[in-house]
Protein backbone atom coordinates (compact mmCIF):
# COMPACT_ATOMS: atom_id res chain seq x y z
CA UNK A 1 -31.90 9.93 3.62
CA UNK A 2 -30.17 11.55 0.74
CA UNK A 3 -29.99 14.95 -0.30
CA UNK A 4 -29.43 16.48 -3.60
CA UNK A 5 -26.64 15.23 -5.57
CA UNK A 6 -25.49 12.70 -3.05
CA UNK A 7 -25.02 9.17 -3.49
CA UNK A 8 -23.70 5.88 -1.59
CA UNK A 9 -20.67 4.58 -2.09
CA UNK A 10 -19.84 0.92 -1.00
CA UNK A 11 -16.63 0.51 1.10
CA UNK A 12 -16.81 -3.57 1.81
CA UNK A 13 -17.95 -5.91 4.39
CA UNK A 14 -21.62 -4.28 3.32
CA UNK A 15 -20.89 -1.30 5.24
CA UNK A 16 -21.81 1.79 2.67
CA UNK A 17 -21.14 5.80 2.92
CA UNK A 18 -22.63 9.15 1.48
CA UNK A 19 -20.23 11.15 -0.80
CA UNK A 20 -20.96 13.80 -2.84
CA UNK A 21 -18.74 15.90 -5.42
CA UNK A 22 -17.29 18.21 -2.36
CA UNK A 23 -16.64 15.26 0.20
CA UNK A 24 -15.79 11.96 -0.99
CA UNK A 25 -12.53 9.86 -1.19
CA UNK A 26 -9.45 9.10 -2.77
CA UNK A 27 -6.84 6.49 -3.12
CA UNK A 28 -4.97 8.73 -0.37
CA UNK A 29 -7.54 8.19 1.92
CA UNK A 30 -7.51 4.47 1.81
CA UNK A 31 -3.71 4.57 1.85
CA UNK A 32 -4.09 6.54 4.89
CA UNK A 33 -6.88 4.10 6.77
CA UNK A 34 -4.40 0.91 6.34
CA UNK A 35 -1.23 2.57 7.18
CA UNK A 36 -2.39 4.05 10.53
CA UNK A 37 -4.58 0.70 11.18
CA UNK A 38 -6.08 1.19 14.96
CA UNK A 39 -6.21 -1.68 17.14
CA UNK A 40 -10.16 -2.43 18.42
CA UNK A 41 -9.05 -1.72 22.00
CA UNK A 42 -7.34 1.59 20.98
CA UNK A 43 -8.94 5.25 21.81
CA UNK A 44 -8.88 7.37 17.93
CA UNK A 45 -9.48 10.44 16.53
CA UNK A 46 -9.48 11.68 13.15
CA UNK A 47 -9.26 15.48 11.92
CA UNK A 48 -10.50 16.54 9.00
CA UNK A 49 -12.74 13.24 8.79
CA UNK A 50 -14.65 14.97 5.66
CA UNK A 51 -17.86 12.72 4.89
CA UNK A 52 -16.10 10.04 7.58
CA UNK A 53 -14.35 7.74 4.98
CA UNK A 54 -11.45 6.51 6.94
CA UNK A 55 -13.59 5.65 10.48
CA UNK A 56 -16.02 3.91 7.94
CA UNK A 57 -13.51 1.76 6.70
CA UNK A 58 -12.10 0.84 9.79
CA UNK A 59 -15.42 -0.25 11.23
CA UNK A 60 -16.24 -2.85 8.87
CA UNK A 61 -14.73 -6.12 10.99
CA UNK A 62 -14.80 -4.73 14.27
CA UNK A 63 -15.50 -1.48 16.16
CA UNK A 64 -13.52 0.47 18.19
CA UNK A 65 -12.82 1.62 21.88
CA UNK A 66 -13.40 5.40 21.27
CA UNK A 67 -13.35 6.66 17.76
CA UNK A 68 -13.84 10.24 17.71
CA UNK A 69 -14.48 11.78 13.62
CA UNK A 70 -14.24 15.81 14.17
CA UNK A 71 -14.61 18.33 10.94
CA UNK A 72 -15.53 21.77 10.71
CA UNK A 73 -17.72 21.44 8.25
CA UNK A 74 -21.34 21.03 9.56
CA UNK A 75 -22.63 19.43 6.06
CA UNK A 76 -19.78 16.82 6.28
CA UNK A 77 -20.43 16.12 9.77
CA UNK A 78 -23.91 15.38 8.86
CA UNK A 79 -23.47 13.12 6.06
CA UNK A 80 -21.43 11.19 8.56
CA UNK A 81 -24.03 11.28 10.75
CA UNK A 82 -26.56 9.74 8.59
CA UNK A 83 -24.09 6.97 7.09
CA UNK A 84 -24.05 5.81 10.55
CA UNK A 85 -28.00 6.30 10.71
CA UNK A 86 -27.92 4.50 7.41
CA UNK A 87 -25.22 1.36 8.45
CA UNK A 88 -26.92 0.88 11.47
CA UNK A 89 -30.24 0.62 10.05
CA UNK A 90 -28.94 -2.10 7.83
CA UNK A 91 -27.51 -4.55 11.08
CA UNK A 92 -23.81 -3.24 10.82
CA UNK A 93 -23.50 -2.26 14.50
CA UNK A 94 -19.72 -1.50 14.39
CA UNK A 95 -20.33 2.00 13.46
CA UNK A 96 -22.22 2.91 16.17
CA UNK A 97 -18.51 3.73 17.77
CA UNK A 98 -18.38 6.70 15.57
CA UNK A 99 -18.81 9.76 17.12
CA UNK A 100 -18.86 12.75 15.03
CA UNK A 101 -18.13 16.24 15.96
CA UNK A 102 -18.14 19.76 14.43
CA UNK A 103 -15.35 21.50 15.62
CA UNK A 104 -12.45 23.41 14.76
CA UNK A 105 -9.29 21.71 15.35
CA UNK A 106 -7.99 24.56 17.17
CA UNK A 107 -10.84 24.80 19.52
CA UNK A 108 -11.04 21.17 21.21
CA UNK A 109 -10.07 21.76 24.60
CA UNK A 110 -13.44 20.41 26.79
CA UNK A 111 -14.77 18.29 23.94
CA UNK A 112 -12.11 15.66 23.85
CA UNK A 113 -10.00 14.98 26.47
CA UNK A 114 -6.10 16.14 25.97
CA UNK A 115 -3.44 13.22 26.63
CA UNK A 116 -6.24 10.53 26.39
CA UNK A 117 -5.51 9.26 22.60
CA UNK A 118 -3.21 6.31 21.20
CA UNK A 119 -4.04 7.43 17.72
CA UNK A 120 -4.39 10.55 15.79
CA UNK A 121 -4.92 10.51 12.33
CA UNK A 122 -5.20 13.43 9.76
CA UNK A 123 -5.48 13.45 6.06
CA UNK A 124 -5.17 17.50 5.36
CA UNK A 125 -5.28 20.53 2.74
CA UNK A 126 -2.50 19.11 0.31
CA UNK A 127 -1.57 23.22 -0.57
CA UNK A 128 -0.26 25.71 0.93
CA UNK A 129 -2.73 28.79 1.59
CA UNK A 130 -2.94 31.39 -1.46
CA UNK A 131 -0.82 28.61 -3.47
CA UNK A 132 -2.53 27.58 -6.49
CA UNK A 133 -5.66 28.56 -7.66
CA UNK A 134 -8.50 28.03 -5.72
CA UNK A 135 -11.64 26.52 -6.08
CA UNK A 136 -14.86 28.91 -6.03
CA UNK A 137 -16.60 26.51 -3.83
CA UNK A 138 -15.42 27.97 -0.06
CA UNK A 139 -16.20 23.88 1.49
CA UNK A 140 -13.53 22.96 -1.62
CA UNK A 141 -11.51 25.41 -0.66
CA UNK A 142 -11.40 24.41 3.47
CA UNK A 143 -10.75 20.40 2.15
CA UNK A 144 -7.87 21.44 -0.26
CA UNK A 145 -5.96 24.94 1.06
CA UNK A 146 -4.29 25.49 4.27
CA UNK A 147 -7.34 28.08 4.93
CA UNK A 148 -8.91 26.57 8.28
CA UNK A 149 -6.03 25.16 9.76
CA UNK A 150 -2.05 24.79 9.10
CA UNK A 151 0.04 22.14 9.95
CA UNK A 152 1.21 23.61 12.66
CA UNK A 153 -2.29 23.56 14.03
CA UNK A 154 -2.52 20.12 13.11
CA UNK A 155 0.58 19.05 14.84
CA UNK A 156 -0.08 20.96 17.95
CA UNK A 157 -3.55 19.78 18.40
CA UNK A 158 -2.28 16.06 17.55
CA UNK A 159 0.58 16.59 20.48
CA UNK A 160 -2.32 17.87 23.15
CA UNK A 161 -4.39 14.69 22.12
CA UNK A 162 -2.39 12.28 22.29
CA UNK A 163 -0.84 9.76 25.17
CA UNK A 164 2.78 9.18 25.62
CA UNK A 165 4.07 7.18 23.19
CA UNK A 166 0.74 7.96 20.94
CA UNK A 167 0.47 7.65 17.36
CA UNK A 168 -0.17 10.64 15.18
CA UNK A 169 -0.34 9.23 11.61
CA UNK A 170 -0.55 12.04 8.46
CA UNK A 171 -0.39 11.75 4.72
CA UNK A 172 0.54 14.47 2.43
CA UNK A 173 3.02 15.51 -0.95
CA UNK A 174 6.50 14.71 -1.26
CA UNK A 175 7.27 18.23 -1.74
CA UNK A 176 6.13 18.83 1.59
CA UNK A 177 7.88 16.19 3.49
CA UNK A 178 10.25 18.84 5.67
CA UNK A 179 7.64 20.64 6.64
CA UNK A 180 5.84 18.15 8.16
CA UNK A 181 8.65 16.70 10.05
CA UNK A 182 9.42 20.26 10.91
CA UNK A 183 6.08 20.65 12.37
CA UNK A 184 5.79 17.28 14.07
CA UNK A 185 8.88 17.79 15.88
CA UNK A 186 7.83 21.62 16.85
CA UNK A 187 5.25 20.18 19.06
CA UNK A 188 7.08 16.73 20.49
CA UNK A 189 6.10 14.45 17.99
CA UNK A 190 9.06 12.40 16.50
CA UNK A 191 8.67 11.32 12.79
CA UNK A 192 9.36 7.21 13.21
CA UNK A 193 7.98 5.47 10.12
CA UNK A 194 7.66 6.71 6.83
CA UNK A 195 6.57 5.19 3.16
CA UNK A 196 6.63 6.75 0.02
CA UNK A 197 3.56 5.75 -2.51
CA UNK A 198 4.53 5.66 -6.44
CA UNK A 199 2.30 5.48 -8.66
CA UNK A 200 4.56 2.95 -10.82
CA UNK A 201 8.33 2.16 -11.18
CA UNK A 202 8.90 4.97 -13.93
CA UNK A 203 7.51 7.98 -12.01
CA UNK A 204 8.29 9.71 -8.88
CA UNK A 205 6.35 9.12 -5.85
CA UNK A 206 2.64 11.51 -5.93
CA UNK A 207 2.15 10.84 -1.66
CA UNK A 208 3.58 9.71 1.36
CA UNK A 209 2.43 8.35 4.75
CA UNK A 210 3.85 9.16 8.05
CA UNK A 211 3.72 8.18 11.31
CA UNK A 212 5.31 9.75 14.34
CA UNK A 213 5.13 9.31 17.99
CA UNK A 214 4.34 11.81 20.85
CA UNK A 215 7.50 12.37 22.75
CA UNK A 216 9.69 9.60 21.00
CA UNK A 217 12.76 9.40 21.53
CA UNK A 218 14.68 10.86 18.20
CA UNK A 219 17.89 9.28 16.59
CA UNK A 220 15.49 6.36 14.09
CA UNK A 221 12.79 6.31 11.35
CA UNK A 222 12.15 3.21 9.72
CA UNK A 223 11.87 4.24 6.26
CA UNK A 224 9.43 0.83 4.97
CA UNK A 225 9.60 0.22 0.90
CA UNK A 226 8.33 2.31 -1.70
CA UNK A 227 4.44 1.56 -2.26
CA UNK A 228 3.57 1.17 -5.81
CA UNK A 229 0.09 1.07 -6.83
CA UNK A 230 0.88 -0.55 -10.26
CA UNK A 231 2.73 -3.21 -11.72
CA UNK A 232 4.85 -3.44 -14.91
CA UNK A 233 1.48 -4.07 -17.00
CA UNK A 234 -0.05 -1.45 -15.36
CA UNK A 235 -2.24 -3.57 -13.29
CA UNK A 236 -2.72 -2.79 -9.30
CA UNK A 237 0.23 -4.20 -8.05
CA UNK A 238 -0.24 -7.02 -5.53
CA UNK A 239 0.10 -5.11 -2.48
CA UNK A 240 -2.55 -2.31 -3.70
CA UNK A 241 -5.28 -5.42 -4.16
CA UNK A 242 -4.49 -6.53 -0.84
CA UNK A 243 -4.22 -3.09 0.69
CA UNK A 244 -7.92 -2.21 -1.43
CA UNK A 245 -9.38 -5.74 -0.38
CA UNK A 246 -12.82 -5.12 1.46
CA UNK A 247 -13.34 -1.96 -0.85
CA UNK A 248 -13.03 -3.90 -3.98
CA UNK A 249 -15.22 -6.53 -2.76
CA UNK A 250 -17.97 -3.84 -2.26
CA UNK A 251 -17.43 -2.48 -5.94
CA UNK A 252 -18.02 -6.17 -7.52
């Protein structure tokens, strides 16, 4: 079941997935996973799932309606398709709501159905394209520059997903905060709850999540309280051990 330099990672609840040292996951993505929180009876897709982290995580109580996992990437999309292979094998039927597909982002029209979603969620490149210096590796490159897709693309294939009133729920730098919110409301989605993540008191916040709603009405954001991810003895803070929960339990 695994290839060369692959490995399984435990996420909780017994449910495990296959990362390697192009896809795999981050504190961000977990962040990401309980912020936008689907309800079982909700219809979900995620962009950019990479190796499938964040439908993974969300399967381990209870599956859901429709949970759609698209990347571009065919070797991602296969490692997704055999952690499902894998969970399934091992009695943890929940994931069998997964339904992975290779696609470009841009290209979706007659593979999922437009205005049929209550959530969208996206974790994307974090830099700008031909910002920084990039990584050799081309699938590095796709996970971590704006080289596949912008966020305009993002945004407008989020707004052709999703239902009225829809979530689309994104995480990204602070340094890119207006254009996001530029973005989101370029294509009718209005920015309506927003939390900044710090690592601890003394530094400035590294991330923030951010969920908007397709055709909202605009004039609010709740703007929730700062999440810190350590304490004053540099400890996970309380919230971070609840938010990690299930995933720490699988690392014991």
């Amino acid at each position: 079941m695994l290839k060369v330099n692959e490995r399984l990672e435990p996420l909780g609840n017994k449910v495990e997935i296959i990362v390697n040292d192009t896809h795999h996951f981050s504190t961000d993505t977990i962040l990401l996973s309980h912020f936008a929180s689907p309800k079982s009876s909700d219809c979900v897709i995620e962009l950019g799932t990479g190796c499938g982290t964040i439908p993974l995580l969300w399967c381990r109580e209870h599956s859901i309606k429709e949970l759609i996992a698209v990347d571009i990437q065919e070797d991602a999309i296969d490692m997704l398709k055999r952690s499902i292979a894998h969970n399934e094998q091992n009695g943890l039927i929940n994931c069998s709501c997964i339904t992975p597909l290779r696609s470009d982002l841009k290209d979706l029209k007659g593979k999922c159905e437009f205005g049929h979603f209550n959530v969208v969620v996206c974790n994307p490149p974090y830099k700008l394209s031909g910002s920084g210096i990039k990584n050799p590796e081309q699938q590095k490159t796709v996970a971590r520059h704006e080289e596949s897709c912008t966020l305009d693309d993002i945004c407008e294939a989020a707004s052709k997903l999703l239902q009225f009133s829809g979530r689309f729920c994104i995480c990204q730098r602070p340094e890119r905060l207006a254009d996001v919110m530029e973005s989101m409301r370029k294509f009718d989605i209005e920015p309506k709850r927003l939390r900044l993540v710090q690592q601890r008191l003394q530094k400035e916040p590294k991330l923030f999540l951010l969920e908007g709603r397709y055709k909202g009405n605009k004039g609010f954001m709740q703007v929730m309280p700062t999440l810190f991810i350590e304490d004053e003895h540099g400890d996970f803070s309380h919230e971070m051990k609840e938010i990690y929960g299930l995933y720490k339990e699988g690392r014991i």
